[in-house]
N, C-alpha and C. Protein backbone atom coordinates (compact mmCIF):
# COMPACT_ATOMS: atom_id res chain seq x y z
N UNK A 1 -4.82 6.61 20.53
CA UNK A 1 -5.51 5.39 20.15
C UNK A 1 -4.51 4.28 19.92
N UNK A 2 -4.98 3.29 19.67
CA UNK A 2 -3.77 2.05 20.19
C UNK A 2 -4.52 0.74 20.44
N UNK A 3 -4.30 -0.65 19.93
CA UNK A 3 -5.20 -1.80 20.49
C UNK A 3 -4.78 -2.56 20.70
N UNK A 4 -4.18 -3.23 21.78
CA UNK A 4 -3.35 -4.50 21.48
C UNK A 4 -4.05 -5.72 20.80
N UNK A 5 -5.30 -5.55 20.59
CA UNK A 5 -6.27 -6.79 19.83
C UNK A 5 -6.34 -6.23 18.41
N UNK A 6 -5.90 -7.20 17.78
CA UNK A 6 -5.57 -7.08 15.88
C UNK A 6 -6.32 -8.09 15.44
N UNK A 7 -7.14 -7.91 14.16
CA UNK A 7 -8.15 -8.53 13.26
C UNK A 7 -7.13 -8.44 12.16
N UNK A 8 -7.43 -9.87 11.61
CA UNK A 8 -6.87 -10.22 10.53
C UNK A 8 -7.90 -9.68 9.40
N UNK A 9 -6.95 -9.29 8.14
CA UNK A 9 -7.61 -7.96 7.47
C UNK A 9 -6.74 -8.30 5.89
N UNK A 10 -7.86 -7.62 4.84
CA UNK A 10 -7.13 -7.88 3.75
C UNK A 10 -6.26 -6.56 3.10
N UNK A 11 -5.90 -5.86 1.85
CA UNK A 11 -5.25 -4.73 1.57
C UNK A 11 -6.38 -5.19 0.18
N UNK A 12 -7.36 -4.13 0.35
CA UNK A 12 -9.11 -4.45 -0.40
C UNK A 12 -8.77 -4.12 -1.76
N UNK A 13 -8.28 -2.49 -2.00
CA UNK A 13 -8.10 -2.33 -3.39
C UNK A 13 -7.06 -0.58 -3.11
N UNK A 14 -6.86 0.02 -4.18
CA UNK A 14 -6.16 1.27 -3.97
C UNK A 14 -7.37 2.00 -4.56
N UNK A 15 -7.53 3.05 -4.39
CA UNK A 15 -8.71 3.85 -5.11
C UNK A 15 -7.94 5.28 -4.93
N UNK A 16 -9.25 6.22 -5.69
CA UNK A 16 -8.51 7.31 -6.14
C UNK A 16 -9.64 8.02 -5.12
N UNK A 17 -9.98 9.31 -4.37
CA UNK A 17 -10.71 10.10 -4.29
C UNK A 17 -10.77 11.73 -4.41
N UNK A 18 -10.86 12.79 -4.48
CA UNK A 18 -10.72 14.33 -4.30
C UNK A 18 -9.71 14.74 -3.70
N UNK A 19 -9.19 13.56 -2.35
CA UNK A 19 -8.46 14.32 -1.66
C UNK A 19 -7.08 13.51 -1.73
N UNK A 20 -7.17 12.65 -2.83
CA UNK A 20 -5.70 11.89 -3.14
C UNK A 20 -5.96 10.57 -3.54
N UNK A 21 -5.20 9.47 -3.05
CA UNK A 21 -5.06 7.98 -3.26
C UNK A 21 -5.22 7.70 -1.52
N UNK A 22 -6.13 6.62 -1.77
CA UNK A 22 -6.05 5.73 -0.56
C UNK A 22 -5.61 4.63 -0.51
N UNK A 23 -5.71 3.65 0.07
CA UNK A 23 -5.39 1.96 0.04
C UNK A 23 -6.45 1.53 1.12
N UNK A 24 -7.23 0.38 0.97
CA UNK A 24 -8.06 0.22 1.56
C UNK A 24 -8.14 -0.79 2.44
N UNK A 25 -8.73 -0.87 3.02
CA UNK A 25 -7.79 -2.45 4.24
C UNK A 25 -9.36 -2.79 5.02
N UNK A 26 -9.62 -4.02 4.67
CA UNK A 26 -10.69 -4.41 4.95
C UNK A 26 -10.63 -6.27 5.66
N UNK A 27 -11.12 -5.75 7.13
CA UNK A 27 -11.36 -6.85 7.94
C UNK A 27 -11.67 -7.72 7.65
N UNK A 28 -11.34 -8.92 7.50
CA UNK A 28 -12.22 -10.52 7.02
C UNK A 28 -13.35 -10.51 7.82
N UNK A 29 -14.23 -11.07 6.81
CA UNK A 29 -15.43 -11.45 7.37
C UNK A 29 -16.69 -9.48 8.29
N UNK A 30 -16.18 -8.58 7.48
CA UNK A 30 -16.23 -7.03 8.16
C UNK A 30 -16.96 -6.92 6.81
N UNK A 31 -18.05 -5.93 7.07
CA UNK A 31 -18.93 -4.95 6.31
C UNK A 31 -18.04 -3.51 6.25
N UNK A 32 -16.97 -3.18 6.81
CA UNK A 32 -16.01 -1.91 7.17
C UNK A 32 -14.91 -2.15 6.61
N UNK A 33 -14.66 -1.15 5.77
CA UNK A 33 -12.94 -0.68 5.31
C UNK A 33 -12.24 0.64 6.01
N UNK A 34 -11.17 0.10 6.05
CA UNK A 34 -10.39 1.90 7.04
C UNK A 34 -9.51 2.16 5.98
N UNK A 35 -9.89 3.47 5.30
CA UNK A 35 -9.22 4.17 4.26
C UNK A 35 -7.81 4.51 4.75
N UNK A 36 -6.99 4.27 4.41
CA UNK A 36 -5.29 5.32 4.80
C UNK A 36 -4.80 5.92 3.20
N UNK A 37 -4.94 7.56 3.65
CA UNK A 37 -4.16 7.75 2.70
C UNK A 37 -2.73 7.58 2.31
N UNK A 38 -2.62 8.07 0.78
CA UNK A 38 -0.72 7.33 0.79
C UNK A 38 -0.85 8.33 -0.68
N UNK A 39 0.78 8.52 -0.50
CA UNK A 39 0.93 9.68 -1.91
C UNK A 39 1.23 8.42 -3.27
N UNK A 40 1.58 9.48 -4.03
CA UNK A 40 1.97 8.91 -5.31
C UNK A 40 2.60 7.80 -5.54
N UNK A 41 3.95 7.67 -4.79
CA UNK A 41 4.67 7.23 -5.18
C UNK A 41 4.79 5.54 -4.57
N UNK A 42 3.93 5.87 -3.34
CA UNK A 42 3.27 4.87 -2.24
C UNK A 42 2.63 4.11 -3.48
N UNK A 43 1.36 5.32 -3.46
CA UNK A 43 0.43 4.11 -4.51
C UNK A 43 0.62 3.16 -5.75
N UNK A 44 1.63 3.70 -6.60
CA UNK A 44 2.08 2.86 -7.75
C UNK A 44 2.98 1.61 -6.83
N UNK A 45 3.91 1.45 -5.68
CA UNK A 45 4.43 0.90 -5.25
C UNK A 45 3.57 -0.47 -5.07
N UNK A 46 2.54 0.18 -4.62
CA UNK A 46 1.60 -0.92 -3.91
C UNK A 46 0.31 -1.44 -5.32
N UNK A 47 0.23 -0.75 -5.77
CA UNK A 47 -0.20 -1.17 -7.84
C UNK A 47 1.04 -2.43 -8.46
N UNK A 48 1.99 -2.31 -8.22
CA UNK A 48 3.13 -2.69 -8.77
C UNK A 48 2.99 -4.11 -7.96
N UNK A 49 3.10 -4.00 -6.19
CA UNK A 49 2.90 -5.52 -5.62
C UNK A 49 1.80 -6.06 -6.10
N UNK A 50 0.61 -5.66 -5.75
CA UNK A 50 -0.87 -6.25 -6.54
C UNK A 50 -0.36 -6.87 -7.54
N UNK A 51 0.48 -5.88 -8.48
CA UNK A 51 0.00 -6.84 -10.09
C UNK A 51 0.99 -7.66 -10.44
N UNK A 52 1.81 -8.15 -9.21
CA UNK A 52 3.32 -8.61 -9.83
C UNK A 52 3.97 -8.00 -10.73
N UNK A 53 3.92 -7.04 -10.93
CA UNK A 53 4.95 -6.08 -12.42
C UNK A 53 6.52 -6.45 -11.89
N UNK A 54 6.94 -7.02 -13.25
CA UNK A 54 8.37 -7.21 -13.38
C UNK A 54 8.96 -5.38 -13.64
N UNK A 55 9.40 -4.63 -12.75
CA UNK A 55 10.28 -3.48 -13.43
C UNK A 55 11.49 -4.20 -13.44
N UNK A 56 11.98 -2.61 -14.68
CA UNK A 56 13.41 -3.04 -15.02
C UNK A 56 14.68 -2.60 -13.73
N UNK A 57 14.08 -2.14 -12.95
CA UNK A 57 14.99 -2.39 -12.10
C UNK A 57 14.53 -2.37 -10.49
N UNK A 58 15.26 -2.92 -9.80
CA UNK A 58 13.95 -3.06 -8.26
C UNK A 58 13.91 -1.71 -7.70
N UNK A 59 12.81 -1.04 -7.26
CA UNK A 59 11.78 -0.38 -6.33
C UNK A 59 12.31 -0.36 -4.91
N UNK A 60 12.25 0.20 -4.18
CA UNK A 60 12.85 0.45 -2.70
C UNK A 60 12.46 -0.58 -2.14
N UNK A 61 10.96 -1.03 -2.22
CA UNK A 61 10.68 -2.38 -1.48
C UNK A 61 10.75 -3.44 -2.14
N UNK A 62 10.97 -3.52 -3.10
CA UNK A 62 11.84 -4.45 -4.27
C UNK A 62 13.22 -5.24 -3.26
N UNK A 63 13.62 -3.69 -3.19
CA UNK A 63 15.04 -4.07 -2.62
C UNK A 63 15.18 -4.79 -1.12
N UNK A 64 14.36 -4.15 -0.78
CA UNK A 64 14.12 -4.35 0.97
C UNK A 64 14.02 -5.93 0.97
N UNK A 65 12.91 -6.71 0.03
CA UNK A 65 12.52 -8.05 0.04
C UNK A 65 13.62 -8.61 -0.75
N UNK A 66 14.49 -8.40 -1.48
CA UNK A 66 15.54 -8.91 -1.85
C UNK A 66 16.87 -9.13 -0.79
N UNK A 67 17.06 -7.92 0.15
CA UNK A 67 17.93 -7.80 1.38
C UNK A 67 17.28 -8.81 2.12
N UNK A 68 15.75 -9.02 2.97
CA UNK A 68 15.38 -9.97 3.42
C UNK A 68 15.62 -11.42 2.96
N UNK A 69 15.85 -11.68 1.48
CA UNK A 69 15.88 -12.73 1.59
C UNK A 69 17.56 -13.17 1.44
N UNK A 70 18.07 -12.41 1.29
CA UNK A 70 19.85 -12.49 1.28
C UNK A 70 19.96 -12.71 2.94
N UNK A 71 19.36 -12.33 3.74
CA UNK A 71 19.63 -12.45 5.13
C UNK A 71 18.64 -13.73 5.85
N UNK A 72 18.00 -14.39 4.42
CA UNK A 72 17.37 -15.34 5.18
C UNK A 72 16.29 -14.89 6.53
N UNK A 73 15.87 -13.59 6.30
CA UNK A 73 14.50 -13.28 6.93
C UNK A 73 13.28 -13.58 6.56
N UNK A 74 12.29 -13.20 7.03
CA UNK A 74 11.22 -13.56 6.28
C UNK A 74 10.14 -12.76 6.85
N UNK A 75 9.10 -11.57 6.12
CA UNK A 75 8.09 -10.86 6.40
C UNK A 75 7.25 -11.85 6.88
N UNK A 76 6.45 -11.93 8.12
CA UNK A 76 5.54 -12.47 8.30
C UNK A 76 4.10 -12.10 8.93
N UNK A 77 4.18 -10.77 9.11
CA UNK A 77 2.72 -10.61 9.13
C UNK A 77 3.43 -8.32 9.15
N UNK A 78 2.27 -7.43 9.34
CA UNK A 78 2.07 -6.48 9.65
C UNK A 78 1.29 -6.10 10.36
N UNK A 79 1.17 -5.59 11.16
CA UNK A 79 0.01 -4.64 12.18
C UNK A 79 0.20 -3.10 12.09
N UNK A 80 -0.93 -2.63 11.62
CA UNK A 80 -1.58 -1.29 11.58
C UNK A 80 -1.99 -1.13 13.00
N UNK A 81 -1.42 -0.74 13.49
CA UNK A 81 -1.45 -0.82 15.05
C UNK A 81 -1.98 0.91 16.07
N UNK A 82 -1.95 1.75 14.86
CA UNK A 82 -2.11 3.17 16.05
C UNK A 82 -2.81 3.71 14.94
N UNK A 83 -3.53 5.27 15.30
CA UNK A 83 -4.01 6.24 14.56
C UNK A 83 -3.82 7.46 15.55
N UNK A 84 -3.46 8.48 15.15
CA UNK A 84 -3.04 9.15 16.18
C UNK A 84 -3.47 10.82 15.40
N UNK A 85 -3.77 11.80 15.46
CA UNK A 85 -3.78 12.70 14.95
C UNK A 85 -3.94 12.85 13.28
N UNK A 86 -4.47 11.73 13.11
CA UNK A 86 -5.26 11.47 11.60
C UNK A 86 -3.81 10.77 10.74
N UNK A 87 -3.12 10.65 11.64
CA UNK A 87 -1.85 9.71 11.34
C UNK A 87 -1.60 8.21 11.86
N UNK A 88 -1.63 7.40 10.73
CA UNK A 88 -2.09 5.76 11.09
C UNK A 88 -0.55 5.49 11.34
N UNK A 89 -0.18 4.40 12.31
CA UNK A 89 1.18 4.00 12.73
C UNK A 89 1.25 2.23 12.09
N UNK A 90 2.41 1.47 11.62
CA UNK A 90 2.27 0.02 11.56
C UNK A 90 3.50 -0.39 12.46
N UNK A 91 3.66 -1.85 12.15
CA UNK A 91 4.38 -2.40 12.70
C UNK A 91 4.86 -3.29 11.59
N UNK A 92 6.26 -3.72 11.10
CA UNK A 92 6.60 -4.89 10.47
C UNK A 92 7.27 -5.86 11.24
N UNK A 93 6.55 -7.18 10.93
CA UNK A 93 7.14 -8.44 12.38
C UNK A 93 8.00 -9.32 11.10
N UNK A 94 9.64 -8.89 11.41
CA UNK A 94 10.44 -9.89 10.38
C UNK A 94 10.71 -11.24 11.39
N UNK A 95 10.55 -12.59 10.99
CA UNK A 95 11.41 -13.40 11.03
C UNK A 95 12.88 -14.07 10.83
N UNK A 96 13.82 -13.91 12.10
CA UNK A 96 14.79 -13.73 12.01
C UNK A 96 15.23 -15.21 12.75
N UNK A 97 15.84 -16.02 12.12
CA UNK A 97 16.10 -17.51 12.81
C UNK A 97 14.90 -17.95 13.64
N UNK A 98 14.92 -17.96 15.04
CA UNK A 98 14.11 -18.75 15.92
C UNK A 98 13.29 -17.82 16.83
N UNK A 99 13.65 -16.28 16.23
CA UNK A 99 12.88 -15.35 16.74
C UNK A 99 12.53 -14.78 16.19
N UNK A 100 11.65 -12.72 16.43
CA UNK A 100 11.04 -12.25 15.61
C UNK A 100 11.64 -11.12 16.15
N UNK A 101 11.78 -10.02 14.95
CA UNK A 101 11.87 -8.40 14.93
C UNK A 101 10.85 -7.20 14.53
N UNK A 102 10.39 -6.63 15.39
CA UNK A 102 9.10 -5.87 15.05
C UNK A 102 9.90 -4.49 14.85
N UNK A 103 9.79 -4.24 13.54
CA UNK A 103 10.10 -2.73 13.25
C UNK A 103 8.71 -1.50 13.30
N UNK A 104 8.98 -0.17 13.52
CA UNK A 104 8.27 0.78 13.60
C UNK A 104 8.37 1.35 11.51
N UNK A 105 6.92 1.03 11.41
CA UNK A 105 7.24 1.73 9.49
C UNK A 105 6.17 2.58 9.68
N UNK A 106 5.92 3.22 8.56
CA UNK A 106 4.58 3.89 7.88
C UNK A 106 3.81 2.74 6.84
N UNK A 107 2.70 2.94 7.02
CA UNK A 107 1.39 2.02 6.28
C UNK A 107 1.55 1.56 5.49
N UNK A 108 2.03 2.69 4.62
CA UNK A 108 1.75 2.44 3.17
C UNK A 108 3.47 1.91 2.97
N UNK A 109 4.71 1.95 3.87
CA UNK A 109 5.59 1.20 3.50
C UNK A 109 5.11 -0.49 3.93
N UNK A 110 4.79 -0.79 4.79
CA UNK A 110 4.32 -1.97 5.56
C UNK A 110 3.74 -2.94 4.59
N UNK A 111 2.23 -2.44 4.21
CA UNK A 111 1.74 -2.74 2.83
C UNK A 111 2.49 -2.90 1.67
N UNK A 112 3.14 -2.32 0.94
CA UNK A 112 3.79 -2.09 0.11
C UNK A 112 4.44 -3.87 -0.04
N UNK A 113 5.37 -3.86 1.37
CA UNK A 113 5.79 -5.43 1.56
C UNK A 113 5.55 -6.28 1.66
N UNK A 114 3.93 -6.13 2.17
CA UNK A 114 3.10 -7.23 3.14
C UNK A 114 3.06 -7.88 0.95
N UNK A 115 2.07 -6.94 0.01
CA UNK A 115 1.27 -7.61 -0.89
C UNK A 115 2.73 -8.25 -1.52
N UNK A 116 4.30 -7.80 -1.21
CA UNK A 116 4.82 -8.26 -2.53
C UNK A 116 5.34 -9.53 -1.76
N UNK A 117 5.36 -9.98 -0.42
CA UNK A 117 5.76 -11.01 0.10
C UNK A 117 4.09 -12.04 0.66
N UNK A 118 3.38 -12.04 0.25
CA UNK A 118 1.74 -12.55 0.69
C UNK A 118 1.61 -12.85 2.41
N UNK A 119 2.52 -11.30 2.81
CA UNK A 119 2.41 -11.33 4.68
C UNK A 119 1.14 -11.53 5.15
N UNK A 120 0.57 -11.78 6.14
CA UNK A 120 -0.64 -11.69 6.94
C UNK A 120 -0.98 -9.98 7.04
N UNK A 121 -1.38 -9.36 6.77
CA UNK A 121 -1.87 -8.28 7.31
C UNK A 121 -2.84 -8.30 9.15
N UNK A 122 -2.29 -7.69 9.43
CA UNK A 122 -3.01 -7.27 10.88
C UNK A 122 -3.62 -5.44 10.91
N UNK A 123 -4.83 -5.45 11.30
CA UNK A 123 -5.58 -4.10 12.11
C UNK A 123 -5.86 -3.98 13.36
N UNK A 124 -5.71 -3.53 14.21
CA UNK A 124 -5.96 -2.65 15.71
C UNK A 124 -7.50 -2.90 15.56
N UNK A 125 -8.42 -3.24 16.58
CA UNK A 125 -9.79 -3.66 16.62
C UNK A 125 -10.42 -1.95 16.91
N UNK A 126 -9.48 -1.68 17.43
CA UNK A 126 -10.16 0.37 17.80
C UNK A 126 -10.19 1.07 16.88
N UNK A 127 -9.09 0.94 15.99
CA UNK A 127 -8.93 1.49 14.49
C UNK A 127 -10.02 1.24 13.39
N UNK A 128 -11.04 -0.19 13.59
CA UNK A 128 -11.56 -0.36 12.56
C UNK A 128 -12.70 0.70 12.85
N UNK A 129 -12.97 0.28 14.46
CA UNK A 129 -14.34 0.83 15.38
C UNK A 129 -14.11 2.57 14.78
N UNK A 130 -13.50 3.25 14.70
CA UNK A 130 -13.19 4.54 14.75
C UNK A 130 -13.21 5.18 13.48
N UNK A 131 -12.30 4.21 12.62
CA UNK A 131 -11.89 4.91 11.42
C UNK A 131 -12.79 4.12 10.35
N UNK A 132 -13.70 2.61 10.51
CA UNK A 132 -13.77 2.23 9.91
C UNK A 132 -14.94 2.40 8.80
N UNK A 133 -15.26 2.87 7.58
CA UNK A 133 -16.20 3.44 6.72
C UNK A 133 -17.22 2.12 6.14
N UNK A 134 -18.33 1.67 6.26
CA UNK A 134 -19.22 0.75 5.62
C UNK A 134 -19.00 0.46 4.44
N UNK A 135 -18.95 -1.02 3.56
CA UNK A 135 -18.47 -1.10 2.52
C UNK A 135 -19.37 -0.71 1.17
N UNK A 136 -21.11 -0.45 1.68
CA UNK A 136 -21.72 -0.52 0.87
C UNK A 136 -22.38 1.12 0.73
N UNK A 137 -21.10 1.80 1.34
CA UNK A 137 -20.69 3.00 0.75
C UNK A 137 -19.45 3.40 0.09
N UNK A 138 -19.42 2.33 -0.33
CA UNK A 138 -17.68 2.76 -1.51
C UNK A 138 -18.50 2.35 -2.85
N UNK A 139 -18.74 3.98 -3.76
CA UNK A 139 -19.06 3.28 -4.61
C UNK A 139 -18.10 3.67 -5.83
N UNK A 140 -18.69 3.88 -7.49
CA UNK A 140 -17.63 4.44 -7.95
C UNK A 140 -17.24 5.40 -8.64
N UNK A 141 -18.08 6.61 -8.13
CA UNK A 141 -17.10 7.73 -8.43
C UNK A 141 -16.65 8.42 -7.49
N UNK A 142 -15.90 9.52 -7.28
CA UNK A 142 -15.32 9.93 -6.12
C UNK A 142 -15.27 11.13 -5.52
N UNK A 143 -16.41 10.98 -4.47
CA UNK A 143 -16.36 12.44 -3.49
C UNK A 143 -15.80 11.83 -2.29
N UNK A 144 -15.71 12.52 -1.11
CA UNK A 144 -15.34 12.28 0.38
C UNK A 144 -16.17 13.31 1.18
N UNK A 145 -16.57 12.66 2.08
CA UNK A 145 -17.65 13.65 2.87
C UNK A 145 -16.67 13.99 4.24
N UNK A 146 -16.56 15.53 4.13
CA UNK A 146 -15.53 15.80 5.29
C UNK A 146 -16.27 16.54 6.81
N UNK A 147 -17.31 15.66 7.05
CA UNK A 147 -17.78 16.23 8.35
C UNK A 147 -17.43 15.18 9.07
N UNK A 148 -16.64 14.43 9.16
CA UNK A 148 -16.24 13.44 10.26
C UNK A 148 -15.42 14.56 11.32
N UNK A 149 -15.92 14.55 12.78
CA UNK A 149 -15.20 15.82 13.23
C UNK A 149 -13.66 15.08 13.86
N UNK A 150 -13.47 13.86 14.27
CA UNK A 150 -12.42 13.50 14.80
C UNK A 150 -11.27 12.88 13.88
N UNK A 151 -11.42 12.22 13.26
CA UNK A 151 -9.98 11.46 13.01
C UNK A 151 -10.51 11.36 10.97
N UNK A 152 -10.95 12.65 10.61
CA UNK A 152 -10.63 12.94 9.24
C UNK A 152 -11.76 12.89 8.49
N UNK A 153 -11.53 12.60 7.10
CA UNK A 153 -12.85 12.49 5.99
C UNK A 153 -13.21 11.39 6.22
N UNK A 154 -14.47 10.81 6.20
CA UNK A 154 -15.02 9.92 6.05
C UNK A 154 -15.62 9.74 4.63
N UNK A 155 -15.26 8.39 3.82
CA UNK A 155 -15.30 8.62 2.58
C UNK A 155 -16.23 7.58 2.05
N UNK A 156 -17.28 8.46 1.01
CA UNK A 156 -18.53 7.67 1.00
C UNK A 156 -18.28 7.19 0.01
N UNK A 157 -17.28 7.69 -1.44
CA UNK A 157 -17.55 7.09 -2.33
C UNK A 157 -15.92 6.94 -3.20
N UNK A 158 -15.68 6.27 -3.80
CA UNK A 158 -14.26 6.20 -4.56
C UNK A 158 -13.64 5.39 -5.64
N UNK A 159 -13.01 5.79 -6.72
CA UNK A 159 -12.95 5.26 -7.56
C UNK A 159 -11.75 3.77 -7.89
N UNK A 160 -12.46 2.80 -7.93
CA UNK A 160 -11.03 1.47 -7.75
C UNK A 160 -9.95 1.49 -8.33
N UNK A 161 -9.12 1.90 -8.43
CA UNK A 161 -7.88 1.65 -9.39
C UNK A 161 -7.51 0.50 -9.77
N UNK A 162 -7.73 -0.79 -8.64
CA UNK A 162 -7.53 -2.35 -9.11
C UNK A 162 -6.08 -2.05 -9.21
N UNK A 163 -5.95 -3.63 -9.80
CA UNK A 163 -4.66 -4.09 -9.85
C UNK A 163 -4.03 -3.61 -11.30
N UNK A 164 -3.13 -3.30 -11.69
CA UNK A 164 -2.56 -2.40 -12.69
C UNK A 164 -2.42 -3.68 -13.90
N UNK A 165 -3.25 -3.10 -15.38
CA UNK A 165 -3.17 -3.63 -16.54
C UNK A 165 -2.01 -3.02 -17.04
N UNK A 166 -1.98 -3.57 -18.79
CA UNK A 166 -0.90 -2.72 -19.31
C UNK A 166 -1.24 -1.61 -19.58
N UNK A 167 -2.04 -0.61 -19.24
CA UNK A 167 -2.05 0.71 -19.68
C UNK A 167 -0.89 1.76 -18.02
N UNK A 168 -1.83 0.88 -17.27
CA UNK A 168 -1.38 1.08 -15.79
C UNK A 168 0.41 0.87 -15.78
N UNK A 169 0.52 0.29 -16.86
CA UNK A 169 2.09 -0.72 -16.65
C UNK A 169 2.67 0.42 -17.29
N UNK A 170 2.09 0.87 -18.20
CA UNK A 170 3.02 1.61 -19.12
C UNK A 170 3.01 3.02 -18.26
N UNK A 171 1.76 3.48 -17.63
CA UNK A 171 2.24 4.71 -16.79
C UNK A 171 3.04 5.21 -16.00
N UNK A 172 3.26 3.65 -15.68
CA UNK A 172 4.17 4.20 -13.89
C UNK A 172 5.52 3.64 -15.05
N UNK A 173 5.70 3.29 -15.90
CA UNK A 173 7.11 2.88 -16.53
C UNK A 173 7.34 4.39 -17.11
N UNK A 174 6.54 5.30 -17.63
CA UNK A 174 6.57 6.51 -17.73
C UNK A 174 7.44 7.20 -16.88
N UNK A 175 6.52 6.81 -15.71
CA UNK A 175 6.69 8.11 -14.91
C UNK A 175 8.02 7.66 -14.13
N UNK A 176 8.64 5.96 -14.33
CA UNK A 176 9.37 5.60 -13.61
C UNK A 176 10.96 6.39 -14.74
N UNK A 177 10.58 6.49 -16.08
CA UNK A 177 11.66 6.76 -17.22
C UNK A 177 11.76 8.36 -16.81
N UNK A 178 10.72 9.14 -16.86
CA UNK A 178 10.63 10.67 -16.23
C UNK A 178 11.65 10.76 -15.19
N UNK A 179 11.75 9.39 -14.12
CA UNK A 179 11.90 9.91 -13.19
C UNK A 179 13.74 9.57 -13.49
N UNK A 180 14.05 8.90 -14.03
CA UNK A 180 15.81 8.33 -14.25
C UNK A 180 16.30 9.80 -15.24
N UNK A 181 15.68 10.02 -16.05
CA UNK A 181 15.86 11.73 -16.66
C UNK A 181 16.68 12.44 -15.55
N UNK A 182 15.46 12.57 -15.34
CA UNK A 182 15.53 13.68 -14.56
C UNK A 182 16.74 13.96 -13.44
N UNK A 183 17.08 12.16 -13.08
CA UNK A 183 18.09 11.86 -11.92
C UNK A 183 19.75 11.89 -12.56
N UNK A 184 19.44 11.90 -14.16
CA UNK A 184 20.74 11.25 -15.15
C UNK A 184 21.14 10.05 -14.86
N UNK A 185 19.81 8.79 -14.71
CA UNK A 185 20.05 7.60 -14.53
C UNK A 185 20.08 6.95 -15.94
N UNK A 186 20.86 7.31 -16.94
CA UNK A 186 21.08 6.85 -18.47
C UNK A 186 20.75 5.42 -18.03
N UNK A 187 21.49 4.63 -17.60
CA UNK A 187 21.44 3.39 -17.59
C UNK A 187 19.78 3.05 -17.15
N UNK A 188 19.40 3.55 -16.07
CA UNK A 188 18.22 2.59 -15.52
C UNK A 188 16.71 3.27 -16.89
N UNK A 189 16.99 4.55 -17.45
CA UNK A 189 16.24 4.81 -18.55
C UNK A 189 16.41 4.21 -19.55
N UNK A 190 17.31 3.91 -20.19
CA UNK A 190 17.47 2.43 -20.78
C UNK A 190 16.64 1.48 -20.82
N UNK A 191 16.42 0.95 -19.71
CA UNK A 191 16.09 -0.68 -19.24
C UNK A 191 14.82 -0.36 -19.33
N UNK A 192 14.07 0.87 -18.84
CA UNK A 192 13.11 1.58 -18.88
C UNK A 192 12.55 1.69 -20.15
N UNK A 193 13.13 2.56 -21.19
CA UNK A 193 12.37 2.51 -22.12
C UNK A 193 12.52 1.10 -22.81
N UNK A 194 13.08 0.15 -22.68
CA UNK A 194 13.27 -1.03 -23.56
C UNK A 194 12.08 -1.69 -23.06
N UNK A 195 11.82 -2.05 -21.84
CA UNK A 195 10.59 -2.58 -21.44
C UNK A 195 9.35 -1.77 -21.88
N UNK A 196 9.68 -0.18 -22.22
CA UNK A 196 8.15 0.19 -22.73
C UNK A 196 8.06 -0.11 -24.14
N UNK A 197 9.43 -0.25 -24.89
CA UNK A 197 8.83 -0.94 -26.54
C UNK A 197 8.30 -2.58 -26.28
N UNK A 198 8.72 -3.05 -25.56
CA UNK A 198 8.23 -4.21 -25.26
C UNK A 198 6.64 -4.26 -25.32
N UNK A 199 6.11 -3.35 -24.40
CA UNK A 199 4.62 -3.32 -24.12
C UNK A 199 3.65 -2.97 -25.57
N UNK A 200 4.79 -2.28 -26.71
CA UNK A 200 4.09 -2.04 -27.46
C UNK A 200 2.89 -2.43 -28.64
């Protein structure tokens, strides 16, 4: 699967369902969202762009958009461009002087950049046709109905996660302090827990 015709599309909300975290990506002016799943660490990434969260120290795509702008690039749009074996493909189009560079990413990295730089998002017009689920079946609690026989669950119902408050803030600062432990990042647990007395 593959389209060279792309619909301009929003990044709808992150939700939770049975079978993980999704991110939801919904066509302008479309009654249809195309679910992609994305793990953990995806999803707080992309919680974190949504809500503008200042962490205490930058995030992989933190960094990436900080390198972009030291090089005077500039994200300017993404295309979700393939689905292939229940595996969605993107594209990132950097602006580089008077031309453009289209890199090969995964979704949920693509996204991740698109919300923290306000890129254009792009979708594949076959992708929506195929994968795409009716909106006024997302409701909010969360099952997934898995008789879709080709390209995965089709998901009727799911819970919004939205854009991350301070409870949300303080989790992933948790899980971000768990995670410097664990690495013997003394220093970046530090900065870590100082921002969680902050929240207090």
């Amino acid at each position: 699967m593959g389209s060279n015709t792309f619909v301009r599309a929003d990044v709808w909300t992150v939700a939770q369902t049975d079978q993980g975290n999704v991110v939801l990506i919904r066509p302008k002016e479309s009654d249809l969202v195309v679910p992609i799943f994305i793990g953990q660490l995806e999803t707080q990434s992309i919680l974190i762009g949504l809500g503008r969260l200042e962490m205490p120290r930058p995030l992989t795509h933190d960094l990436l958009m900080s390198v972009m702008g030291a090089l005077e690039a500039e994200l300017v749009r993404i295309e979700i461009r393939d689905l292939h074996d229940r595996t969605f493909f993107a594209n990132v189009v950097i602006k580089v002087g008077h031309g453009e560079i289209i890199l090969d990413a995964r979704p949920s990295d693509a996204i991740s950049l698109a919300v923290r730089s306000h890129a254009e998002v792009y979708i594949a017009e076959d992708i929506v046709e195929t994968a795409g689920v009716p909106v006024d079946m997302i409701r909010e609690s969360s099952t997934v109905d898995e008789s879709s026989p080709d390209d995965g669950p089709v998901i009727t119902s799911v819970e919004s996660m939205g854009p991350p408050g301070p409870e949300m803030e303080r989790a992933l600062l948790n899980a971000e302090l768990e995670d410097a432990i664990q690495n013997e990042d003394y220093e970046r647990a530090a900065l870590v827990r100082d921002r969680l007395r902050e929240l207090l």
